[in-house]
Protein backbone atom coordinates (compact mmCIF):
# COMPACT_ATOMS: atom_id res chain seq x y z
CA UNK A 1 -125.69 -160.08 138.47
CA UNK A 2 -127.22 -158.25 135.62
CA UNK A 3 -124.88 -156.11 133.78
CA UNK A 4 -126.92 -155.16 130.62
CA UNK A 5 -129.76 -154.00 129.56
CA UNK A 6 -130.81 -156.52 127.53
CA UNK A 7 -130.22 -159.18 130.67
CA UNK A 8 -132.37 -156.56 132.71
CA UNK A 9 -135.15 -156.15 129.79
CA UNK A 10 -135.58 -159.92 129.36
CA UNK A 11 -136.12 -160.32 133.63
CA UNK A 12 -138.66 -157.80 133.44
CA UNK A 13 -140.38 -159.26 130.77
CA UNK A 14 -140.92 -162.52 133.20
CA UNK A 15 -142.39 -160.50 135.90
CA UNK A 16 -146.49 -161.02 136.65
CA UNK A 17 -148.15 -157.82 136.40
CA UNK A 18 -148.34 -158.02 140.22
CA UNK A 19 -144.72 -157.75 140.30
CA UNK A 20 -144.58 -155.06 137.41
CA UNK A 21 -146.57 -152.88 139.75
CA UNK A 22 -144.51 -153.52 142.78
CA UNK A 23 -141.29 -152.79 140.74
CA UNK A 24 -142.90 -149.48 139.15
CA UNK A 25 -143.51 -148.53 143.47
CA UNK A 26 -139.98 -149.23 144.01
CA UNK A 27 -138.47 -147.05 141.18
CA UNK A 28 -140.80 -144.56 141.36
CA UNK A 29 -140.00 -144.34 145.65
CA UNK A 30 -136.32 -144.50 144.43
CA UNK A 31 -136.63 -141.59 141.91
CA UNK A 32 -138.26 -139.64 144.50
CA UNK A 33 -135.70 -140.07 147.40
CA UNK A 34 -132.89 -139.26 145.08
CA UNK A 35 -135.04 -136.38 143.53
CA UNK A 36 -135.27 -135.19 147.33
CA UNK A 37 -131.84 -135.36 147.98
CA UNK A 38 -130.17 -133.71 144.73
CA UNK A 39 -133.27 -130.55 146.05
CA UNK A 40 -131.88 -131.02 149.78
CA UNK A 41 -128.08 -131.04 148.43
CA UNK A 42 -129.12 -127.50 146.42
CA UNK A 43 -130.35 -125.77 149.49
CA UNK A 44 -127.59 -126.77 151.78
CA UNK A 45 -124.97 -125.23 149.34
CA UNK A 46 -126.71 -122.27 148.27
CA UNK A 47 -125.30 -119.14 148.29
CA UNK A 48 -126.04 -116.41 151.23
CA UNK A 49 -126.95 -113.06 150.06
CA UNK A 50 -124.85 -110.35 151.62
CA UNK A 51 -122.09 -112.84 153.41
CA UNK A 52 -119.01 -110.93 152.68
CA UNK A 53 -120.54 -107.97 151.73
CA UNK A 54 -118.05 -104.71 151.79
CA UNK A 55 -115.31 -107.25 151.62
CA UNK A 56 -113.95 -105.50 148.27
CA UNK A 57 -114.89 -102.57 146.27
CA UNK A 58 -114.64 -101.42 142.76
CA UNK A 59 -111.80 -98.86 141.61
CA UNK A 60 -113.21 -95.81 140.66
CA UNK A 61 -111.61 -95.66 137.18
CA UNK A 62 -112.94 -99.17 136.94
CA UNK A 63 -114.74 -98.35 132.75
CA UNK A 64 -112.22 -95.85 132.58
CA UNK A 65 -110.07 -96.82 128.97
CA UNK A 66 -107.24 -98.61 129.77
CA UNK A 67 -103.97 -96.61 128.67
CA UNK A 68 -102.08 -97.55 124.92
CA UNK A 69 -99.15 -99.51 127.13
CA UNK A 70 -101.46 -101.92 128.61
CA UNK A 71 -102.23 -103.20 124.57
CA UNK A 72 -98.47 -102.41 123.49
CA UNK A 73 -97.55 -104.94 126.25
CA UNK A 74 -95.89 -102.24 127.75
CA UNK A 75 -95.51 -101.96 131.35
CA UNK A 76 -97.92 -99.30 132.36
């Protein structure tokens, strides 16, 4: 088995150009598929606008300042 590149440079160096174009179909088909599946793997987790929606709510006072105890450490 091949394990570097240099091993797999050097057996595609001793391809025809017949078998240069056949192995340029095969990667290319290969990106492809995995380019399709990373798009198909995207859309299946997407997020759903409006799921939870009213599930929490902001405080009112939410920009309010927070009080001097909260930066004294203090409990407030």
């Amino acid at each position: 088995m091949m394990s570097t590149l240099l091993e797999i440079e050097s057996a595609i160096n001793q391809l025809s150009l017949p078998e240069l174009a056949e192995l340029e179909q095969i990667v290319r088909q290969e990106l492809r598929e995995r380019r399709n599946a990373r798009a198909a793997d995207v859309t299946a987790s997407s997020r759903v606008l409006g799921l939870h929606a009213g599930a929490w709510a902001v405080a009112e006072d939410f920009d309010a300042p927070l009080p001097e105890d909260f930066w004294l450490g203090n409990d407030a």
